[in-house]
C-alpha atoms as a PDB file:
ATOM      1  CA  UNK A   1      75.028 159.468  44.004  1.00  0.00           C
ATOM      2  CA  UNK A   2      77.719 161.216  46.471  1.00  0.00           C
ATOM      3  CA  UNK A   3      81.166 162.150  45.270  1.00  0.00           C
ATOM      4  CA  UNK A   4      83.500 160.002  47.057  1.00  0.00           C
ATOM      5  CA  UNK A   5      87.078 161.730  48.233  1.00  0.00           C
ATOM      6  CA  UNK A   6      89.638 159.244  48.552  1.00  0.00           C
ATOM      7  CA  UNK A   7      92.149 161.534  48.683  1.00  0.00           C
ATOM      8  CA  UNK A   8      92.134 164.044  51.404  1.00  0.00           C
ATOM      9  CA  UNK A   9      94.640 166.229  53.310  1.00  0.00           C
ATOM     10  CA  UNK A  10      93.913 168.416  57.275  1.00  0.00           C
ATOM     11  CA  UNK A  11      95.494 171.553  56.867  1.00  0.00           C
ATOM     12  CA  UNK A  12      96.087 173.376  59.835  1.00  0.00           C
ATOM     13  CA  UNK A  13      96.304 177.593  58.979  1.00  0.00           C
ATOM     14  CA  UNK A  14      95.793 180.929  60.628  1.00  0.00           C
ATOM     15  CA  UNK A  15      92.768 183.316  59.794  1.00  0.00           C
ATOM     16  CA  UNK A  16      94.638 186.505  60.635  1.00  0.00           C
ATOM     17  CA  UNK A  17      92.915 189.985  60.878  1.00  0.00           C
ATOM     18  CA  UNK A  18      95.306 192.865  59.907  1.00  0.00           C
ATOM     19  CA  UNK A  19      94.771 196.645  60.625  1.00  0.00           C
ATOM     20  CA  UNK A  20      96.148 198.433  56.736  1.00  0.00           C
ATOM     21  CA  UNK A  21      96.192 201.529  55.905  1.00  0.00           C
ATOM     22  CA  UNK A  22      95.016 202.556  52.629  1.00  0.00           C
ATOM     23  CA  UNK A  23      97.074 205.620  50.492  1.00  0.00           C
ATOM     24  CA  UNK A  24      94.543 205.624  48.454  1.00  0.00           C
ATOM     25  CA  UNK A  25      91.682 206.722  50.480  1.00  0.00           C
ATOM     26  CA  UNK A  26      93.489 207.735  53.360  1.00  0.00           C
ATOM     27  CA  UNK A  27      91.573 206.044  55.875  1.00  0.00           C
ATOM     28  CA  UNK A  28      92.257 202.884  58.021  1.00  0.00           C
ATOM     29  CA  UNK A  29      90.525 199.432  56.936  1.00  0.00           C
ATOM     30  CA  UNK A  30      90.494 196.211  58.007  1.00  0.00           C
ATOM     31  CA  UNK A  31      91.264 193.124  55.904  1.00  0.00           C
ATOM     32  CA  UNK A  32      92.017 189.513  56.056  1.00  0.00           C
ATOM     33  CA  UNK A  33      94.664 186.846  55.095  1.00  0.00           C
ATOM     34  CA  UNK A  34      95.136 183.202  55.287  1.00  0.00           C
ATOM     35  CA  UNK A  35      98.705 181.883  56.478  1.00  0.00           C
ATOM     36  CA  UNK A  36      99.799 178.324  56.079  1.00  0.00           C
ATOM     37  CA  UNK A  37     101.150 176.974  57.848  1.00  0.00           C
ATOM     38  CA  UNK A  38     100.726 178.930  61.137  1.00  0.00           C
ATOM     39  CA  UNK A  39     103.260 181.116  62.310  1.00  0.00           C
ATOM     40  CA  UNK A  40     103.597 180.637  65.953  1.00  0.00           C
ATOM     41  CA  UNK A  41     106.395 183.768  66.268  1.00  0.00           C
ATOM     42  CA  UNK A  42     104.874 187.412  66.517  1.00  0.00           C
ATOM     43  CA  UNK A  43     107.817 189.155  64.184  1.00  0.00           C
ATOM     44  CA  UNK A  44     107.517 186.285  62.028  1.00  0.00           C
ATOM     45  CA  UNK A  45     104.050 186.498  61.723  1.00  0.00           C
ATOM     46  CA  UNK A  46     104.153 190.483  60.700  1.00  0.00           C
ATOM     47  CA  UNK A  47     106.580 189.576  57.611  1.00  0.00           C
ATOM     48  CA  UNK A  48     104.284 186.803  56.657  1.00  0.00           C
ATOM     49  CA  UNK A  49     101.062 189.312  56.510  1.00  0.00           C
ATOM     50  CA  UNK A  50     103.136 192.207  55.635  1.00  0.00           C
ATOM     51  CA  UNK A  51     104.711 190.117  52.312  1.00  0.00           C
ATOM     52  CA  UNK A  52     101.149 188.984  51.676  1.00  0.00           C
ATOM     53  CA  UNK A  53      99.401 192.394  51.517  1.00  0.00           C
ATOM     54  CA  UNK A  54     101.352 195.377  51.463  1.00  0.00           C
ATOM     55  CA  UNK A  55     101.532 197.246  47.612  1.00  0.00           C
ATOM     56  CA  UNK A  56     101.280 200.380  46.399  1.00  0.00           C
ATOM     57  CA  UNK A  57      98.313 201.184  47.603  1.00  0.00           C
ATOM     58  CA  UNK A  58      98.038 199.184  51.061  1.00  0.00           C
ATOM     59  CA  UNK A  59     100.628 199.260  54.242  1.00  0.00           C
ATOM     60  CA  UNK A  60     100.272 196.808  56.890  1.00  0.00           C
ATOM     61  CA  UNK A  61     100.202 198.220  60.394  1.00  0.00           C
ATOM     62  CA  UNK A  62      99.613 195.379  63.111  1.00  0.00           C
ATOM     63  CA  UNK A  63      98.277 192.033  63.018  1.00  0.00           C
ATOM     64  CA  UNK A  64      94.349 192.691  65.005  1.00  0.00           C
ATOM     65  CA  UNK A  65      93.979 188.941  65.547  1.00  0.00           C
ATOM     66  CA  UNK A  66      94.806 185.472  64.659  1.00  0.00           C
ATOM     67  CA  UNK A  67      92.616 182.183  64.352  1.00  0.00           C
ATOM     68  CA  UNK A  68      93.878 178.719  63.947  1.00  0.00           C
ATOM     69  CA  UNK A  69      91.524 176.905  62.234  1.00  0.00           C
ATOM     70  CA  UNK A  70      91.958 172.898  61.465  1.00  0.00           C
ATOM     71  CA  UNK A  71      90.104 171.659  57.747  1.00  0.00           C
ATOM     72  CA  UNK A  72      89.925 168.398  55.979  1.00  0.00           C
ATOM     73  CA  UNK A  73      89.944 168.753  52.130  1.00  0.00           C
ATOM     74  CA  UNK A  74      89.158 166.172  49.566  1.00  0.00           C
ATOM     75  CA  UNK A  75      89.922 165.447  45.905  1.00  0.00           C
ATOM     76  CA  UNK A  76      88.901 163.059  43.681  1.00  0.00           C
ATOM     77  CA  UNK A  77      91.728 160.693  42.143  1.00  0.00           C
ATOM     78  CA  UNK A  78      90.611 162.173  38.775  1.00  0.00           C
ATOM     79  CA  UNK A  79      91.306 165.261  39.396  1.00  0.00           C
ATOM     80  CA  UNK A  80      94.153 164.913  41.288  1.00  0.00           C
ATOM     81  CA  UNK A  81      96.095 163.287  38.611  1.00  0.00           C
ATOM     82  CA  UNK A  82      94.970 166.231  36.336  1.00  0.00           C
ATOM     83  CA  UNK A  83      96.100 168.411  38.775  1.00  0.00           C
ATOM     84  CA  UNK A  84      99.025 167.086  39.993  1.00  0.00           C
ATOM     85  CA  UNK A  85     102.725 167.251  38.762  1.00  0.00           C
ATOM     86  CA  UNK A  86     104.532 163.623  38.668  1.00  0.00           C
ATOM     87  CA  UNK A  87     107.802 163.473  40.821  1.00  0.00           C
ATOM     88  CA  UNK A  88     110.508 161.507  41.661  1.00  0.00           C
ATOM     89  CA  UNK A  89     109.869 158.740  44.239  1.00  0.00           C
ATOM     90  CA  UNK A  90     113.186 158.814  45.682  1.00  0.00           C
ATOM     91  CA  UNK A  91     114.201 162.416  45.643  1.00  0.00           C
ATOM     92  CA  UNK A  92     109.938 164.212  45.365  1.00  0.00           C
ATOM     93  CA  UNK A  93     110.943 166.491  42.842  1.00  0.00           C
ATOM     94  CA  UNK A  94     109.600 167.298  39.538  1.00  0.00           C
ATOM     95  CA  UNK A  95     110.448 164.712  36.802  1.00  0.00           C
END
């Protein structure tokens, strides 16, 4: 028998390609991030990428290109409630 999902969410992110540069190696690479949700300014964007990646060993230095990509996700009520943190109706924060 199927799993059913009857709780699901559509996310809407960005898929965005990044040129780094790695210390380590000294060589240019290529790598890949997820932002949600999307970032529709350029500058903005950057930080997002550049907060996400850069570290000792790995410098952001311009975003190659961006996808926006639409997904429906699913969850199980069982899981969800062991998942999930309660919160207040009124105010949605944590209890």
């Amino acid at each position: 028998m199927a799993k059913k999902y009857p709780i699901t969410r559509t996310f809407t992110s960005q898929n965005v390609s990044v040129l780094c540069f790695d210390k380590n190696t000294a060589e240019a690479c290529n790598m890949t991030c997820v932002i949600a949700p999307p970032i529709d300014d350029e500058a903005k964007l950057e930080k997002a990428v550049a907060k996400k990646l850069n570290n000792d060993t790995i410098k952001v230095i311009e975003v190659v290109d961006v996808e926006t990509v639409e997904k429906c996700y699913g969850i199980t009520a069982e899981d969800f409630m062991a998942h999930a943190v309660e919160l207040d109706p009124e105010t949605r924060k944590e209890l």
